[in-house]
Protein backbone atom coordinates (compact mmCIF):
# COMPACT_ATOMS: atom_id res chain seq x y z
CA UNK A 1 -17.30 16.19 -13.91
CA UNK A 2 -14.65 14.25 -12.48
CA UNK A 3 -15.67 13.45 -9.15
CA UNK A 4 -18.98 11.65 -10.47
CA UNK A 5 -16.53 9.51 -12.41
CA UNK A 6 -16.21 5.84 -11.24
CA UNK A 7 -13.06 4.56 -9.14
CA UNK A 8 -12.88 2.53 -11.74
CA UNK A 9 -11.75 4.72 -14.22
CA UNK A 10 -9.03 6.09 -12.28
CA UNK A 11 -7.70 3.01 -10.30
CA UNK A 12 -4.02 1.73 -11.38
CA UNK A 13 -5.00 -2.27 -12.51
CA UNK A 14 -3.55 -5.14 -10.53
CA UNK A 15 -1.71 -6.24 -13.50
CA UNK A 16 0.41 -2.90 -12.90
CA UNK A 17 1.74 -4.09 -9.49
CA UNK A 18 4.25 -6.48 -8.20
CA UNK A 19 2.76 -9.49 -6.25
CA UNK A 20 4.47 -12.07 -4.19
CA UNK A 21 3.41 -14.57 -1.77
CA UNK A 22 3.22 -13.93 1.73
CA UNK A 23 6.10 -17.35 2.56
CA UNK A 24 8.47 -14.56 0.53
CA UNK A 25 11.25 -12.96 2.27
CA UNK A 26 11.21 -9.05 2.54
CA UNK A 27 14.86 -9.82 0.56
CA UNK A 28 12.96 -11.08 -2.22
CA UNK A 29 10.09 -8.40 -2.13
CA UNK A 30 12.84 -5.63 -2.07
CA UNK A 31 14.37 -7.18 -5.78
CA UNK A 32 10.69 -7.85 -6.85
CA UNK A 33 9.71 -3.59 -5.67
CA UNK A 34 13.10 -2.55 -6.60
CA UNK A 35 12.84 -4.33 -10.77
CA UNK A 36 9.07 -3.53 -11.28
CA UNK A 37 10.06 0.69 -9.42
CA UNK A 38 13.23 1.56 -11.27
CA UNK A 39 14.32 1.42 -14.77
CA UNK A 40 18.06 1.66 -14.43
CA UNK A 41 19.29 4.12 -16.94
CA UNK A 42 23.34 4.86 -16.67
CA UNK A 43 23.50 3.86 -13.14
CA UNK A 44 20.17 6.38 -12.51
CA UNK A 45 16.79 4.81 -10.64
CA UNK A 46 14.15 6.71 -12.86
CA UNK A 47 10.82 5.96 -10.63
CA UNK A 48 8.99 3.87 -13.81
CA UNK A 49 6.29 1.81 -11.61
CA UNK A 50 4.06 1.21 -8.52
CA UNK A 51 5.95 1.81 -4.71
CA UNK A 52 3.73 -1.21 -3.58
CA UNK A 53 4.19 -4.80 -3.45
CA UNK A 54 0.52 -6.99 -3.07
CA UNK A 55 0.44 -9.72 -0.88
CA UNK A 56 -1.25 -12.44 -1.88
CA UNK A 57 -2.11 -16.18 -1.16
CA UNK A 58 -1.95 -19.14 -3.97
CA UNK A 59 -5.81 -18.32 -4.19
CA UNK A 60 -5.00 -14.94 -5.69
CA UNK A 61 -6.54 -12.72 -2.31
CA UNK A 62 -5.01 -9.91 -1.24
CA UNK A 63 -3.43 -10.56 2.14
CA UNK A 64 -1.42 -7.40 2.54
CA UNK A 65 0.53 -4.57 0.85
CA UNK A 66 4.12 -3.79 1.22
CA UNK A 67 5.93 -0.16 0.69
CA UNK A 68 8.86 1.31 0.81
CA UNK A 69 8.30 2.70 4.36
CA UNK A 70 6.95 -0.70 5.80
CA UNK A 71 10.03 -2.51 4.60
CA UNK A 72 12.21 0.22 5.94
CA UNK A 73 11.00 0.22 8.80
CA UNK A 74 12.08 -3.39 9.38
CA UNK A 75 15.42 -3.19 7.57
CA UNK A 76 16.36 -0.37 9.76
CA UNK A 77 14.31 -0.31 12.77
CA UNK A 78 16.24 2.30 14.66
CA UNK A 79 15.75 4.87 11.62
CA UNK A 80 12.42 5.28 11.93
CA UNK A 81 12.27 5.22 15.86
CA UNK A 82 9.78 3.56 18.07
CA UNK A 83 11.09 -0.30 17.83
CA UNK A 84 7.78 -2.64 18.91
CA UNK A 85 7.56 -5.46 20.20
CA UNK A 86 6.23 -7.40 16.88
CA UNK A 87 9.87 -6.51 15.25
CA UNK A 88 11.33 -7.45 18.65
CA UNK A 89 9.18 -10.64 18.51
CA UNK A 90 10.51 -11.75 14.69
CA UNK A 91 14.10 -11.12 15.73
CA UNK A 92 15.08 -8.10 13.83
CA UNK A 93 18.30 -6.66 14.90
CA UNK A 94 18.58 -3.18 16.01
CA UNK A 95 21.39 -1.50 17.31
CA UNK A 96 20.94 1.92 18.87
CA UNK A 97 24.41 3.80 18.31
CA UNK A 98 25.50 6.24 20.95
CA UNK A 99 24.77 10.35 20.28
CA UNK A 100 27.37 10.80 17.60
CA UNK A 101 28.93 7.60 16.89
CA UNK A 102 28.28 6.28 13.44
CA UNK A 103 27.47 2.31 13.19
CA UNK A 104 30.36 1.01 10.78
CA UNK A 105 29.22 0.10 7.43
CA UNK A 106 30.32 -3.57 7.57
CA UNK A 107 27.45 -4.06 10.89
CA UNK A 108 25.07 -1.93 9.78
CA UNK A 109 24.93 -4.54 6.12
CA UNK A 110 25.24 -7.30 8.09
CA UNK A 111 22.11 -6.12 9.72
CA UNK A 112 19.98 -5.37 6.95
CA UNK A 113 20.82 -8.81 5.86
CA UNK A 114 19.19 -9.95 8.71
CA UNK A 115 16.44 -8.26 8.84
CA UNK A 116 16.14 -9.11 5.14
CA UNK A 117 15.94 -12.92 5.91
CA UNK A 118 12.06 -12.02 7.75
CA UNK A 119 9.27 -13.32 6.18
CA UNK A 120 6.70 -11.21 4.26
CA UNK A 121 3.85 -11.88 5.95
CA UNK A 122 5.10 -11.05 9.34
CA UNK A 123 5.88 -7.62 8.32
CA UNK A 124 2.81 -6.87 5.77
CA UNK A 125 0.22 -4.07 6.75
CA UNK A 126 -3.33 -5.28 5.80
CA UNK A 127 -6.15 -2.64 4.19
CA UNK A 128 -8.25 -1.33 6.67
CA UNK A 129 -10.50 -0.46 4.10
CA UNK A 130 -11.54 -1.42 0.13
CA UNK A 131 -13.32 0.29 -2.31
CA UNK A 132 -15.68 -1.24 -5.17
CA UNK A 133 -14.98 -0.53 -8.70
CA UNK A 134 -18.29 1.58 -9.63
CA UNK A 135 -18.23 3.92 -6.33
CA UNK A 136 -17.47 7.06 -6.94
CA UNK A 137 -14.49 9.52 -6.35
CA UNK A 138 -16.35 11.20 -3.49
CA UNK A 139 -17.14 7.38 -2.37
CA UNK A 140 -13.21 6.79 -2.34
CA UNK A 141 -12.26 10.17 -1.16
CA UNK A 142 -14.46 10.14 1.81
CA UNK A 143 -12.90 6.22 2.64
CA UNK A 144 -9.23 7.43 2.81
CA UNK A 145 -9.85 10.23 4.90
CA UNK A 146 -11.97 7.97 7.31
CA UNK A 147 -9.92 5.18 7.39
CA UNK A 148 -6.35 7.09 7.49
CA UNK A 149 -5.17 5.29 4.64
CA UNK A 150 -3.62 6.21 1.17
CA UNK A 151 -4.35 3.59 -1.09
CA UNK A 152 -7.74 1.56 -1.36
CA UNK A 153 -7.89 -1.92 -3.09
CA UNK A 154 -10.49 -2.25 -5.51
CA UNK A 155 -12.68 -4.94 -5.90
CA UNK A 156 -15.60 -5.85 -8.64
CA UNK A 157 -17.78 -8.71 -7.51
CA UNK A 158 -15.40 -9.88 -4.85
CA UNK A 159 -12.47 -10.24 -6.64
CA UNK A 160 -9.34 -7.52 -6.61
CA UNK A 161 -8.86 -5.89 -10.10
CA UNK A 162 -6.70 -2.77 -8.18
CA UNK A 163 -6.00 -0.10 -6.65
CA UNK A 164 -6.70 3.37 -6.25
CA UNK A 165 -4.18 5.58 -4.37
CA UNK A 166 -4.43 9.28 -2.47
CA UNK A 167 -2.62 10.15 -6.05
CA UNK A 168 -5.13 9.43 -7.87
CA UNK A 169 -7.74 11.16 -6.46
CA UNK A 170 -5.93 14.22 -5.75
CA UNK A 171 -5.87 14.41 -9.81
CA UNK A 172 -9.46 13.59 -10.33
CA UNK A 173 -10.12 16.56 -8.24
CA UNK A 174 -7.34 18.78 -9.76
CA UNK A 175 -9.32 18.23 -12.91
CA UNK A 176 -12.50 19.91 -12.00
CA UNK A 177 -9.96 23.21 -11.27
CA UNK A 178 -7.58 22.36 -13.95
CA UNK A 179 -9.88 21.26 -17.34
């Protein structure tokens, strides 16, 4: 049965993911995401790989995780509403346009530019939770829904070997209805 499995044995391996250091610029973690995401096929971004980039330090530990949302929201602050005062703090430039009026193209670059020039650890979300390799489904299942969070890292005896996302476990448990 499935969900007696090991997270283990569904877990994507850290080999799988990008992984930059956290001194990186979210300009160089969007080329890093963007190669490792897309295979570029006549012009066409066919989704190929992880949407995560793993911050880590020169040690190898897992500082924080990057997605497309997170770097988004920092790229274009205004789209996603709600500016804070951390992005306000790092000097990320946000322009609210009037009701109707369209920023022009040539500001709204210059901008992600910018905001492209902040560094990765400033702008990293951090796991609010892990999971170790031989729990179980239900062990992992149980940790995203208490934690709020779609993607666990794994560990085995300390040391990050992965991760195991909301994905993943949807499809262990779509097996026990499915097979």
């Amino acid at each position: 049965m499935p969900l007696r499995e090991k997270v283990r044995q569904i877990m994507i391996p850290l080999d799988k993911y990008t992984v930059i250091g956290p001194e990186a610029t979210l300009h160089e973690a969007v080329s890093v995401l963007r190669r490792s995401y897309c295979q570029v096929e006549t012009g066409l971004c066919t989704e190929l790989g992880p949407r995560k980039v793993l911050v880590v330090d020169t040690a190898g530990e897992l500082m924080g995780i990057l997605n497309f949302r997170s770097i988004l929201r920092v790229l274009v602050p205004e789209a996603a509403g709600g500016l804070t005062e951390k992005l306000e703090a790092l000097e990320i430039s946000v322009v609210f346009a009037e009701a109707g009026v369209d920023l022009p193209r040539d500001e709204l670059k210059a901008r992600i530019w910018k905001n492209a020039q902040v560094k990765v650890k400033d702008v990293m979300f951090k796991s609010r939770a892990h999971v170790e390799a031989e729990a179980s489904i239900l062990d992992a299942l149980k940790l995203i829904f208490e934690k709020k969070v779609i993607v666990l890292p794994v560990f085995d005896k300390g040391r990050l070997i992965g991760l195991v996302r909301d994905a993943d476990l949807f499809l262990a448990v779509a097996d026990t209805i499915v097979n």
